[in-house]
PDB file of N, CA and C in Angstrom:
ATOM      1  N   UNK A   1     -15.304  -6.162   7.080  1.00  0.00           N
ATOM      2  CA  UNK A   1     -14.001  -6.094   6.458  1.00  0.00           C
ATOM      3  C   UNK A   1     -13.316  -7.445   6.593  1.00  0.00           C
ATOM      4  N   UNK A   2     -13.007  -7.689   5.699  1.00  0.00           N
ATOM      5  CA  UNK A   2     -12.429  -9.358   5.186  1.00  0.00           C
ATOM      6  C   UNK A   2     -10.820  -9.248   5.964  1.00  0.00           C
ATOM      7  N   UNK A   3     -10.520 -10.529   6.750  1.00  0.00           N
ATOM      8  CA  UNK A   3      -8.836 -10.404   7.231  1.00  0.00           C
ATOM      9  C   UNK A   3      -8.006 -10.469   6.114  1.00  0.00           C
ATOM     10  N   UNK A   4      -7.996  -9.920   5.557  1.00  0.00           N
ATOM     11  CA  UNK A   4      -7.038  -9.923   4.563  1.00  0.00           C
ATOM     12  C   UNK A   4      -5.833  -8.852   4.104  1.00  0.00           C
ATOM     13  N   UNK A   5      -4.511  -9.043   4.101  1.00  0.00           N
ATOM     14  CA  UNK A   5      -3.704  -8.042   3.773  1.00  0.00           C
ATOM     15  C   UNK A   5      -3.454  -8.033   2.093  1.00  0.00           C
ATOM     16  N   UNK A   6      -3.002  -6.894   1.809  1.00  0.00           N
ATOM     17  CA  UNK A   6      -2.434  -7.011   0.630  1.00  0.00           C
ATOM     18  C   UNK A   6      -1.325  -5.938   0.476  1.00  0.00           C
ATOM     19  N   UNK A   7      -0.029  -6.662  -0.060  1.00  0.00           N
ATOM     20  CA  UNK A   7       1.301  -6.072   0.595  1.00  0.00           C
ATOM     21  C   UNK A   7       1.457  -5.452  -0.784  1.00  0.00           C
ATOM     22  N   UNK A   8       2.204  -3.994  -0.898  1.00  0.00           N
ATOM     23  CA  UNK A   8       2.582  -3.392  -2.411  1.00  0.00           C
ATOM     24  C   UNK A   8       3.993  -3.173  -1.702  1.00  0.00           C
ATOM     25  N   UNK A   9       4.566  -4.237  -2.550  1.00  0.00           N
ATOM     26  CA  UNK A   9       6.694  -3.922  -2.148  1.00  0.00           C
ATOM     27  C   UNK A   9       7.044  -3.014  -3.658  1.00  0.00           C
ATOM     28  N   UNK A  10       6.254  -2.760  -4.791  1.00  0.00           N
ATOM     29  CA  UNK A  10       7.147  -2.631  -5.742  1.00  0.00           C
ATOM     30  C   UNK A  10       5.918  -1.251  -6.352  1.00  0.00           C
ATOM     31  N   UNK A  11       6.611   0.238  -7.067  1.00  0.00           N
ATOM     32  CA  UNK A  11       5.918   1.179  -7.046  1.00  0.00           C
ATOM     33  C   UNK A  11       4.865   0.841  -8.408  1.00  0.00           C
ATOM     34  N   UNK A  12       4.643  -0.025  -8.737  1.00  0.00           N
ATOM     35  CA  UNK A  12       4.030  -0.511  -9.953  1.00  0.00           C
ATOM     36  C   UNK A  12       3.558  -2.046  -9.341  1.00  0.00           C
ATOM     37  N   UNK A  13       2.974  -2.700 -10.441  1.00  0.00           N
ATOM     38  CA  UNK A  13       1.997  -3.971 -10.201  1.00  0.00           C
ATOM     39  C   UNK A  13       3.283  -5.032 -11.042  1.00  0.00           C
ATOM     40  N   UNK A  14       3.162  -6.130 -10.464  1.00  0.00           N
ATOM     41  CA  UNK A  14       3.984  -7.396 -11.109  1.00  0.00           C
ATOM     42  C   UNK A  14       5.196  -7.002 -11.657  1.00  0.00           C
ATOM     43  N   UNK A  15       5.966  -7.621 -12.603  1.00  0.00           N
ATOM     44  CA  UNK A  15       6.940  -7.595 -13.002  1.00  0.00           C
ATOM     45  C   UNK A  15       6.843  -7.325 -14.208  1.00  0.00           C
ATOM     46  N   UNK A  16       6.070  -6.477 -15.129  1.00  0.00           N
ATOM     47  CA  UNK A  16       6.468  -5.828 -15.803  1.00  0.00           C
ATOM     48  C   UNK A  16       6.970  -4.541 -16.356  1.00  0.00           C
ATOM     49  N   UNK A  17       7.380  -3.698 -17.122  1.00  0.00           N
ATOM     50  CA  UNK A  17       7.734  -2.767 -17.819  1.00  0.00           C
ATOM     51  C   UNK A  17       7.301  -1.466 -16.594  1.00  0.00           C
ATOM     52  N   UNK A  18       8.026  -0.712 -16.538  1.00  0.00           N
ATOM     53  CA  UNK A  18       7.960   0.263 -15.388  1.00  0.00           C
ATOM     54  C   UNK A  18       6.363   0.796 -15.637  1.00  0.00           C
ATOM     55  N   UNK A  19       6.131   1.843 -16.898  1.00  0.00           N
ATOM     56  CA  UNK A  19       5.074   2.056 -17.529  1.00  0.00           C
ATOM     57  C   UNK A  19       3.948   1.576 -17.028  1.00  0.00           C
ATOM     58  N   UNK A  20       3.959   0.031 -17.674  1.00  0.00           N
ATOM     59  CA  UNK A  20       3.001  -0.749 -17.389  1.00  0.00           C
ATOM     60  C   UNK A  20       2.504  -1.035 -16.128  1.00  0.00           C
ATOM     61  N   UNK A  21       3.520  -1.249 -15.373  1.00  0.00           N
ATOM     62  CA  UNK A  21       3.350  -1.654 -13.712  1.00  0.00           C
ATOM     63  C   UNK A  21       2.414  -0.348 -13.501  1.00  0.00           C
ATOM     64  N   UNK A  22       2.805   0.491 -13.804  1.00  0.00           N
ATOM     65  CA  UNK A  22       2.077   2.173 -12.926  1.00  0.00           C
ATOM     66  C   UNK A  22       0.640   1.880 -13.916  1.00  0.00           C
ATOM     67  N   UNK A  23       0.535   1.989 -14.734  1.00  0.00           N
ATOM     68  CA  UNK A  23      -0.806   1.779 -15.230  1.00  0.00           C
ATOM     69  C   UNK A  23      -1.830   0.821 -14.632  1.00  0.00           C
ATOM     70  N   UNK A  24      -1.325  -0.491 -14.111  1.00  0.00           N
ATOM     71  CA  UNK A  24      -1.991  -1.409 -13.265  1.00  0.00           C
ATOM     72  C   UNK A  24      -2.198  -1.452 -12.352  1.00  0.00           C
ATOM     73  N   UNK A  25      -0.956  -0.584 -11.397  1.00  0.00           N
ATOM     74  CA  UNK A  25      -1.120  -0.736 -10.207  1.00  0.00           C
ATOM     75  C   UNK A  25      -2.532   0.812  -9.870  1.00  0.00           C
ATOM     76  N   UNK A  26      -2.297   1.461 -10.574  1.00  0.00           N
ATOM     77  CA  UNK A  26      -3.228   2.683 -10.425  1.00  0.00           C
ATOM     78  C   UNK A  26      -4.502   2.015 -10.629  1.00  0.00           C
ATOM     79  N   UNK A  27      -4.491   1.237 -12.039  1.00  0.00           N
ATOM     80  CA  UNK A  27      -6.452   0.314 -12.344  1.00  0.00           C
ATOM     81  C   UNK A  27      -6.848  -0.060 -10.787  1.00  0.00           C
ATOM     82  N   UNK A  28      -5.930  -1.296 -10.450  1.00  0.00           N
ATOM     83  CA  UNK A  28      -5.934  -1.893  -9.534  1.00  0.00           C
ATOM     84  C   UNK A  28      -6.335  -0.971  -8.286  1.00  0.00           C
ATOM     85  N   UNK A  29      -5.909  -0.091  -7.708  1.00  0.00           N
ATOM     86  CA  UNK A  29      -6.084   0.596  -6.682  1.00  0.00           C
ATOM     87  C   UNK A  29      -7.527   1.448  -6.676  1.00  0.00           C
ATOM     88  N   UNK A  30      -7.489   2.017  -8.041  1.00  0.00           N
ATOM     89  CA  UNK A  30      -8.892   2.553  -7.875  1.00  0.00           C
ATOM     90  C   UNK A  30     -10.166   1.537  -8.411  1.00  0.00           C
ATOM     91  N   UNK A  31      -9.947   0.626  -8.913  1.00  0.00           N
ATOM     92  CA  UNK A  31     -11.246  -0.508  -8.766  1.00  0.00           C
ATOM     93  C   UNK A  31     -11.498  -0.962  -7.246  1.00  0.00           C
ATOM     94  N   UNK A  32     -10.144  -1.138  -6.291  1.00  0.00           N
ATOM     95  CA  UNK A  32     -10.585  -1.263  -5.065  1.00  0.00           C
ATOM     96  C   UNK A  32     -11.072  -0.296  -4.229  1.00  0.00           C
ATOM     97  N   UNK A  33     -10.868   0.803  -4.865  1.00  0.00           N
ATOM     98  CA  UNK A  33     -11.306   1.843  -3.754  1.00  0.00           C
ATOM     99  C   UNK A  33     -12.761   2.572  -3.976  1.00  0.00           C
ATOM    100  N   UNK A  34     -13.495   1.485  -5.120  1.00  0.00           N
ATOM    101  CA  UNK A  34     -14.574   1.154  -5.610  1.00  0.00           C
ATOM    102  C   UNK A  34     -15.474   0.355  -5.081  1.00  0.00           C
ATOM    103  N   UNK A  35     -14.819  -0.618  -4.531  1.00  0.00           N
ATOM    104  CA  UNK A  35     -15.301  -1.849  -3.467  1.00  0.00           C
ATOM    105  C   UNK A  35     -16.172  -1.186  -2.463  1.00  0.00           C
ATOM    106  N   UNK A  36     -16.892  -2.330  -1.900  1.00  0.00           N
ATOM    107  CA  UNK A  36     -17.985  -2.004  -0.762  1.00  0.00           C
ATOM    108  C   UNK A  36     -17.086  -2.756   0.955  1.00  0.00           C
ATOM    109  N   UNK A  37     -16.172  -4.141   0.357  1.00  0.00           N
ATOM    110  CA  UNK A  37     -15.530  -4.684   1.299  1.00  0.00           C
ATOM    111  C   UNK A  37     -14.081  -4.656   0.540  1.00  0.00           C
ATOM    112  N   UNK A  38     -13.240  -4.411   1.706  1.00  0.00           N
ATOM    113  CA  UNK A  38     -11.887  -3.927   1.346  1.00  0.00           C
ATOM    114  C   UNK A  38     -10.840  -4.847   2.418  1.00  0.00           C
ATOM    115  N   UNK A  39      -9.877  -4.832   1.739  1.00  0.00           N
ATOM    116  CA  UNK A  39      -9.119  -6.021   2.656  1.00  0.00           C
ATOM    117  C   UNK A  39      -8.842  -4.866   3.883  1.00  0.00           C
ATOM    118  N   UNK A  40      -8.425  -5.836   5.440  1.00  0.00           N
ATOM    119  CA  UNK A  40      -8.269  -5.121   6.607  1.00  0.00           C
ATOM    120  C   UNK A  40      -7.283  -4.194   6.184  1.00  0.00           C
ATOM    121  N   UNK A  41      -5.863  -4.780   5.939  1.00  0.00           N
ATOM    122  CA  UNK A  41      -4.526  -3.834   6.001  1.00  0.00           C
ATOM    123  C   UNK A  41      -4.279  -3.912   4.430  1.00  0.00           C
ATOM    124  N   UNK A  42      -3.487  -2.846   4.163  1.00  0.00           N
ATOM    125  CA  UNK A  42      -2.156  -2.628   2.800  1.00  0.00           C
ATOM    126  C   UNK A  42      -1.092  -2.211   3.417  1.00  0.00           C
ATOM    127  N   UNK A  43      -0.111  -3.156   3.201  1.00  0.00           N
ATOM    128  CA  UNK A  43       1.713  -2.918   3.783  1.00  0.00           C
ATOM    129  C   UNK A  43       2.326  -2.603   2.157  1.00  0.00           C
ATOM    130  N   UNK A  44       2.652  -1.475   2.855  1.00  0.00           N
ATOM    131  CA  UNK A  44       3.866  -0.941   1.841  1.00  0.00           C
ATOM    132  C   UNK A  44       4.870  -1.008   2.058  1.00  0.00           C
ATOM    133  N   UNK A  45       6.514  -1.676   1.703  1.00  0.00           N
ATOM    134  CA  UNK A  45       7.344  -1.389   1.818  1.00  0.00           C
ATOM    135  C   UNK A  45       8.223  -1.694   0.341  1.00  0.00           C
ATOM    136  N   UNK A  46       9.501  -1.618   0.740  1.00  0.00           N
ATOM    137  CA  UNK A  46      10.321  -1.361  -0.505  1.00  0.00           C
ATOM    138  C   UNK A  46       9.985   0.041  -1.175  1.00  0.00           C
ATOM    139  N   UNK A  47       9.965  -0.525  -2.507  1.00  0.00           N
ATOM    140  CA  UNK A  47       9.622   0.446  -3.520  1.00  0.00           C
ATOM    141  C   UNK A  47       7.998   1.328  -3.357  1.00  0.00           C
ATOM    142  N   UNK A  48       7.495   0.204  -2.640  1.00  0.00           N
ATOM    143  CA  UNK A  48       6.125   0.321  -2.449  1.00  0.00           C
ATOM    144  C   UNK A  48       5.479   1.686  -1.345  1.00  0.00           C
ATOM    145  N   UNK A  49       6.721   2.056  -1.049  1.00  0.00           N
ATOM    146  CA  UNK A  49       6.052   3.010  -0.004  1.00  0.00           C
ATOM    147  C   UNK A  49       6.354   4.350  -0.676  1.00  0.00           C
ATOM    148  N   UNK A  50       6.784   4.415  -2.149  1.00  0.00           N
ATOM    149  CA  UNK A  50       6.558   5.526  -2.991  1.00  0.00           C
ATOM    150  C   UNK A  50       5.023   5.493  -3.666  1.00  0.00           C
ATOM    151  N   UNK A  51       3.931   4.769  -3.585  1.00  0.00           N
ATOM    152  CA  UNK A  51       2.520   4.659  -3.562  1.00  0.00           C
ATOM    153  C   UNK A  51       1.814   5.875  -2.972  1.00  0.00           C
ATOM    154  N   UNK A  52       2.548   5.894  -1.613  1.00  0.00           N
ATOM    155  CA  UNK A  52       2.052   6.956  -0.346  1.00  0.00           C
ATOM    156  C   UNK A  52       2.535   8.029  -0.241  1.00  0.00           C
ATOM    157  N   UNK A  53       3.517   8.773  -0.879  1.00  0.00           N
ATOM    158  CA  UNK A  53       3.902   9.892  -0.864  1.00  0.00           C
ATOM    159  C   UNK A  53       3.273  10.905  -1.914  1.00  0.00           C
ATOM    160  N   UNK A  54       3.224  12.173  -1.628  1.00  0.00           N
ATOM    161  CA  UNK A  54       3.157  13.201  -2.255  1.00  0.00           C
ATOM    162  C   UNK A  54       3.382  13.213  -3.537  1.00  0.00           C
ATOM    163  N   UNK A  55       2.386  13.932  -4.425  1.00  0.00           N
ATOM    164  CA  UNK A  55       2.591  13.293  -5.962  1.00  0.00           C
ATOM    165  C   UNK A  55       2.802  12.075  -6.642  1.00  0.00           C
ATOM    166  N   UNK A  56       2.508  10.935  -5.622  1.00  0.00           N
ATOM    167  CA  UNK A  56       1.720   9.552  -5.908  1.00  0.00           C
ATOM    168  C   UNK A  56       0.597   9.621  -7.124  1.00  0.00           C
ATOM    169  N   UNK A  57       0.890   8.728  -8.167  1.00  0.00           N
ATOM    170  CA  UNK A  57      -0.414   9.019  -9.094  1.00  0.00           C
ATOM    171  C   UNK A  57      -1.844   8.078  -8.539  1.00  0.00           C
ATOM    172  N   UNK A  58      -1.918   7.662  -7.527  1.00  0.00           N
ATOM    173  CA  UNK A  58      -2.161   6.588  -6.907  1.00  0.00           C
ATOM    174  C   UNK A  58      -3.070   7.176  -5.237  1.00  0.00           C
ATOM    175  N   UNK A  59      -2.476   8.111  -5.227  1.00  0.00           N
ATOM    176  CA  UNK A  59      -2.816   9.042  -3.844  1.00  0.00           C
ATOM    177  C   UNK A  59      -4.427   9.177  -4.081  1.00  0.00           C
ATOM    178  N   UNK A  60      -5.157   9.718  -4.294  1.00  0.00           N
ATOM    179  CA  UNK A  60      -6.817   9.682  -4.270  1.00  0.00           C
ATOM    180  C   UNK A  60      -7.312   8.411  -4.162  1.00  0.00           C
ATOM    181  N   UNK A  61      -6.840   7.602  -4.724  1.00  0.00           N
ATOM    182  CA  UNK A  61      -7.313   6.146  -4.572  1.00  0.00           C
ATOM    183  C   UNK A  61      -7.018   5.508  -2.892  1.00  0.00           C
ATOM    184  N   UNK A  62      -5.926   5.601  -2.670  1.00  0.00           N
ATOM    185  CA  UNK A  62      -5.636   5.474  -1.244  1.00  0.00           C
ATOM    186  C   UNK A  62      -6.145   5.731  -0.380  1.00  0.00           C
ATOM    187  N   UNK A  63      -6.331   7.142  -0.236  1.00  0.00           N
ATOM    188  CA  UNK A  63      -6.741   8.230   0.431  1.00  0.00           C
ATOM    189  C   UNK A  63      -8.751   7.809   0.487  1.00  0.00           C
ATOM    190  N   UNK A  64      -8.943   7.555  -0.325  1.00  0.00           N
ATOM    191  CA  UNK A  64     -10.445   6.375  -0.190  1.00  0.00           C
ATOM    192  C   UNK A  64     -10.438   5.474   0.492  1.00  0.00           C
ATOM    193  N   UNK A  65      -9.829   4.468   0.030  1.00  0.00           N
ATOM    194  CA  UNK A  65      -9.478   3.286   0.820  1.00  0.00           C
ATOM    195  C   UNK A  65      -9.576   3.286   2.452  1.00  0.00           C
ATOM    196  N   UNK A  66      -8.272   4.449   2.590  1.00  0.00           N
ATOM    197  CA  UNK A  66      -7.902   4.873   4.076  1.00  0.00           C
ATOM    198  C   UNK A  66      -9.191   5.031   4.768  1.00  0.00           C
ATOM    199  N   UNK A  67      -9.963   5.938   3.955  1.00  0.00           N
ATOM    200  CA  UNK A  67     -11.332   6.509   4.661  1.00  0.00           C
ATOM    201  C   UNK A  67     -12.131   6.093   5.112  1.00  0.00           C
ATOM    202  N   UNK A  68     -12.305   4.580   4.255  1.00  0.00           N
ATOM    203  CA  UNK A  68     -13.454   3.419   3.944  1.00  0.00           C
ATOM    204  C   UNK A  68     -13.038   2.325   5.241  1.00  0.00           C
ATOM    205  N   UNK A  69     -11.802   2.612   5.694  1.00  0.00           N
ATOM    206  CA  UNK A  69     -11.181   1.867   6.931  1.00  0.00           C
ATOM    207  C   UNK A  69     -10.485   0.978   6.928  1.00  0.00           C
ATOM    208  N   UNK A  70     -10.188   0.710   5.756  1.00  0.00           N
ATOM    209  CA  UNK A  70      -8.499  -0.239   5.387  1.00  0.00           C
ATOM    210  C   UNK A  70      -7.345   0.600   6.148  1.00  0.00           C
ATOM    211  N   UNK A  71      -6.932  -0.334   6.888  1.00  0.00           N
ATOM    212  CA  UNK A  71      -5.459   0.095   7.703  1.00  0.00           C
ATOM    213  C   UNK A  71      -4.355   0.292   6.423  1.00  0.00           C
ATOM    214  N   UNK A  72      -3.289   1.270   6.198  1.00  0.00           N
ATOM    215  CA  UNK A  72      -2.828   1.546   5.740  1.00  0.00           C
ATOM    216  C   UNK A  72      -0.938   1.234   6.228  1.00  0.00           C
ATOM    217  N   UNK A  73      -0.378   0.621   6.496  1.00  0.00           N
ATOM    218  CA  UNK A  73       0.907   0.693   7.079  1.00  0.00           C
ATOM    219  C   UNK A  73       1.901   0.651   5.991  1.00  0.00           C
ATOM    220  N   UNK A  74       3.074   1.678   6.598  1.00  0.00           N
ATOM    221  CA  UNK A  74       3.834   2.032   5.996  1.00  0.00           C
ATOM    222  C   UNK A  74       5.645   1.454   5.946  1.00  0.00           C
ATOM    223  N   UNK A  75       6.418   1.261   5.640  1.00  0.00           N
ATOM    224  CA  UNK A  75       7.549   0.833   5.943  1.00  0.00           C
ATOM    225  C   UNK A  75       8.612   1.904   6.900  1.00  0.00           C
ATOM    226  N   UNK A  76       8.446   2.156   7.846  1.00  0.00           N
ATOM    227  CA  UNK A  76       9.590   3.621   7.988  1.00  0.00           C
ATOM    228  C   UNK A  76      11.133   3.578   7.917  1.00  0.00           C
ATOM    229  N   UNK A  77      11.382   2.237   7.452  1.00  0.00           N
ATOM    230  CA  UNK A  77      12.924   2.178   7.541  1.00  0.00           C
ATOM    231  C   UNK A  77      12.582   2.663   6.011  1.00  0.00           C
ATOM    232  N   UNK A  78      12.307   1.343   5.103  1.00  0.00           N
ATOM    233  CA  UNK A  78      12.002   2.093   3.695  1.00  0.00           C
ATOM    234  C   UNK A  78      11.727   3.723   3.697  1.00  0.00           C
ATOM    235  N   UNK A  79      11.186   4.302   4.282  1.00  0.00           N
ATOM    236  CA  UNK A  79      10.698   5.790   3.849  1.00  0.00           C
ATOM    237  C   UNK A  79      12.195   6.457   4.248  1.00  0.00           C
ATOM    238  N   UNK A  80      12.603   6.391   5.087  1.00  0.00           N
ATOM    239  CA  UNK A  80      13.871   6.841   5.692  1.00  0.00           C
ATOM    240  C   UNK A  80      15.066   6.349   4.725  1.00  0.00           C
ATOM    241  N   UNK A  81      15.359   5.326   4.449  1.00  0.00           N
ATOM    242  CA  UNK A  81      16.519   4.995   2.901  1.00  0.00           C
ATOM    243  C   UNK A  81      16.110   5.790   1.874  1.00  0.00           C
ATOM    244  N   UNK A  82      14.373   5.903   1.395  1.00  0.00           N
ATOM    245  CA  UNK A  82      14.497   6.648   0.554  1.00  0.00           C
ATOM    246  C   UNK A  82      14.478   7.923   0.488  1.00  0.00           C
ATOM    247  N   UNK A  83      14.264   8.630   1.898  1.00  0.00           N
ATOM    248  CA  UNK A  83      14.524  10.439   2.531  1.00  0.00           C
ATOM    249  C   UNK A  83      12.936  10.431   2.065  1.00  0.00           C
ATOM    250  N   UNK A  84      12.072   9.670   2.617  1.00  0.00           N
ATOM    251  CA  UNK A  84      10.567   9.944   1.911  1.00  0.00           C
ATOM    252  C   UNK A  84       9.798  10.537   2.950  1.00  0.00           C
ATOM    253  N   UNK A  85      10.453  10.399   4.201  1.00  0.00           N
ATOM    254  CA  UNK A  85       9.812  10.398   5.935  1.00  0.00           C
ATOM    255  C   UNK A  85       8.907  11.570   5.652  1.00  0.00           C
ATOM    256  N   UNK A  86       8.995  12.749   5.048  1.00  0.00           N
ATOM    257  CA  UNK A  86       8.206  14.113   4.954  1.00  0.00           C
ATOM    258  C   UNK A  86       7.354  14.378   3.931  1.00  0.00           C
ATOM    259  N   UNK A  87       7.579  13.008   3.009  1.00  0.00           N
ATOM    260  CA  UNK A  87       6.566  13.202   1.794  1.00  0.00           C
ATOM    261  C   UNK A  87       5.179  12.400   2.262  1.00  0.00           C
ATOM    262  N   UNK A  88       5.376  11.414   3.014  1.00  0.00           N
ATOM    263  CA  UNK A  88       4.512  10.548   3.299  1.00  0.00           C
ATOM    264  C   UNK A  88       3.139  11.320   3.505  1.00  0.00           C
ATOM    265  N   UNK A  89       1.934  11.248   2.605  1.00  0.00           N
ATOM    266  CA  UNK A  89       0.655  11.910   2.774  1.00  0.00           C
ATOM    267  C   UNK A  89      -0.485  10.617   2.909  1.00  0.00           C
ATOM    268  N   UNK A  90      -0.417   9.218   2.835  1.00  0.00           N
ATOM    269  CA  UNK A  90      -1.476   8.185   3.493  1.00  0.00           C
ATOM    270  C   UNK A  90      -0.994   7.705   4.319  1.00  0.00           C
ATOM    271  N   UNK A  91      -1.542   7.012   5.301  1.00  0.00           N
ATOM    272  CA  UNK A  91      -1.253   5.707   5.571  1.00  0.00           C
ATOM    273  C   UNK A  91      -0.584   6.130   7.052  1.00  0.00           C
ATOM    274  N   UNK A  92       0.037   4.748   7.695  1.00  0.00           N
ATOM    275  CA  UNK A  92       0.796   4.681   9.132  1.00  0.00           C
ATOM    276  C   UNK A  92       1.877   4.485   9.137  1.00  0.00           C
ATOM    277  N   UNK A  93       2.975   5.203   9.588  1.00  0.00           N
ATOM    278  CA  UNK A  93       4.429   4.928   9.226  1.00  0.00           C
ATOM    279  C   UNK A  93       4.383   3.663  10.799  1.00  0.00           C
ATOM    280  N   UNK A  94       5.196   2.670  10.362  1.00  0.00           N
ATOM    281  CA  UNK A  94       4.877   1.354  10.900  1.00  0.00           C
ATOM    282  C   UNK A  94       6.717   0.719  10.819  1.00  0.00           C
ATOM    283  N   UNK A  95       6.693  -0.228  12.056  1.00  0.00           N
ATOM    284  CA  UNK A  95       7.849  -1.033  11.668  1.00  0.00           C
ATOM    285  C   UNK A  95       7.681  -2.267  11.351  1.00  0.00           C
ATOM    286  N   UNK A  96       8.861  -2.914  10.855  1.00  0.00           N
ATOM    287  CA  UNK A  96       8.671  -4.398  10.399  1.00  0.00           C
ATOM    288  C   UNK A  96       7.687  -5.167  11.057  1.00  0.00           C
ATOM    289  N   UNK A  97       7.787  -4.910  12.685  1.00  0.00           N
ATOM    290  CA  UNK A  97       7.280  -5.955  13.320  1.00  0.00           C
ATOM    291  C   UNK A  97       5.598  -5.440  13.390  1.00  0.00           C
ATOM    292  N   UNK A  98       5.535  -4.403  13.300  1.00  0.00           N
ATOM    293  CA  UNK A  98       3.866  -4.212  12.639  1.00  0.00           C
ATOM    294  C   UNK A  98       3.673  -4.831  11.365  1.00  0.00           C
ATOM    295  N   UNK A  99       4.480  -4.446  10.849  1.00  0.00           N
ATOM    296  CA  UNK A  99       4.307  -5.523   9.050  1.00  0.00           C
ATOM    297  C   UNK A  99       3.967  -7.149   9.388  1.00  0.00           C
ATOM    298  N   UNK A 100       4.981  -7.832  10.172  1.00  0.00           N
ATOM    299  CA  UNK A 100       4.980  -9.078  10.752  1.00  0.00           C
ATOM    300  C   UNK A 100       3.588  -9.617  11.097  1.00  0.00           C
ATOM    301  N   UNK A 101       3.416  -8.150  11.882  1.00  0.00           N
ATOM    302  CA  UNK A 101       2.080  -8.960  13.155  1.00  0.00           C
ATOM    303  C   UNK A 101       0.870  -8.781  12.271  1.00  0.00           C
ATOM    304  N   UNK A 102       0.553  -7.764  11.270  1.00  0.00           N
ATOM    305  CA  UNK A 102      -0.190  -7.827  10.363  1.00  0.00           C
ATOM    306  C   UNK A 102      -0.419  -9.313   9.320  1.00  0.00           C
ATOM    307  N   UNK A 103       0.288  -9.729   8.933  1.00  0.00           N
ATOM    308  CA  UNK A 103       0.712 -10.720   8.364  1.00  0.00           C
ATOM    309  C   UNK A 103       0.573 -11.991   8.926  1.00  0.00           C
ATOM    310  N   UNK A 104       0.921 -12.629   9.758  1.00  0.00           N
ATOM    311  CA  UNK A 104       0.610 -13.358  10.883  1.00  0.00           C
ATOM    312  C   UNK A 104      -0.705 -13.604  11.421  1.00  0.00           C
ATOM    313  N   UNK A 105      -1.379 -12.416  11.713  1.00  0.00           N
ATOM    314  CA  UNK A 105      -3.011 -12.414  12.218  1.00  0.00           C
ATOM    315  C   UNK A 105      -3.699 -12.628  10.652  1.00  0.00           C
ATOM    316  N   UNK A 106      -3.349 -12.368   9.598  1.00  0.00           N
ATOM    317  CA  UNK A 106      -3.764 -12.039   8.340  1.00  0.00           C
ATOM    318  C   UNK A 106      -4.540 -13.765   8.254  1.00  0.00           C
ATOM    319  N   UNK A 107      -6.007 -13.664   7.516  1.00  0.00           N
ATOM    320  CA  UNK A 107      -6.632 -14.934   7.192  1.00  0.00           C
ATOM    321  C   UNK A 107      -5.466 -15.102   5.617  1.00  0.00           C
ATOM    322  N   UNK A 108      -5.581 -14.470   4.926  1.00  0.00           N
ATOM    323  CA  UNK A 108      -5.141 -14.209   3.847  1.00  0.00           C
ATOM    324  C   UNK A 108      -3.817 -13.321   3.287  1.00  0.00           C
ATOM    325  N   UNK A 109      -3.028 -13.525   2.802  1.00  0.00           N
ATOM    326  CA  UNK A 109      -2.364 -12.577   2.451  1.00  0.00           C
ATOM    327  C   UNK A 109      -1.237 -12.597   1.224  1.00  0.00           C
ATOM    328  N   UNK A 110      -2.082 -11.104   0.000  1.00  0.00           N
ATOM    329  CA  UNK A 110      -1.851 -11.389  -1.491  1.00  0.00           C
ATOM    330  C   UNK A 110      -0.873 -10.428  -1.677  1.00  0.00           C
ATOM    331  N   UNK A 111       0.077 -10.643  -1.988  1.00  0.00           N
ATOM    332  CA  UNK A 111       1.443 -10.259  -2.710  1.00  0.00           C
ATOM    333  C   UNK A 111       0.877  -9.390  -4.158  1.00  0.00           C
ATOM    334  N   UNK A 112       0.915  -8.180  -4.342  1.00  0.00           N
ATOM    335  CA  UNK A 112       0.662  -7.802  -5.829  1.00  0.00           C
ATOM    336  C   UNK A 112       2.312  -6.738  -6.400  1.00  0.00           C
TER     337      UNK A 112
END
């Protein structure tokens, strides 16, 4: 497993069109959860930690990932602003400074 993080702050991919973002970010997730080598961690926060909740279109793909042994961390202040704390079905509810230290040890680390 490659040191590498890859952080999802936003519930869709890049900056486009809401639509669009969810269409990419879903490609995106399940081509990786296709992979044979998978980055170490995925940090979710912001918007991004609606990825991991319940009725996620995105959830099976994860839920691979998770399995395959990509660390999964979660934002819990984010989940808590957004009242998400009980929806949360992947991943590690985590604080900043796990986000930090992830990041920090990270060889790599891609912003999508």
């Amino acid at each position: 497993m490659k040191s590498t993080v890859i952080v999802l702050s936003n519930k869709g991919m890049g900056t486009a069109p809401q639509e669009l973002g969810s269409i990419l970010i879903s490609n995106y997730l399940k081509l990786l959860s296709e992979e044979n080598e998978l980055p170490q961690t995925l940090l979710f926060y912001a918007e991004g930690v609606k990825l991991v909740c319940q009725d996620s279109p995105v959830l099976e793909s994860l839920q691979i990932i998770e399995q395959k042994g990509a660390k999964l961390i979660v934002c819990k202040t984010c989940l808590n602003f957004f009242g998400l704390s009980e929806q949360q079905a992947v991943g590690r509810a985590g604080t900043m400074a796990d986000i930090l230290t992830m990041q920090l040890e990270a060889k790599k680390v891609v912003a999508i």
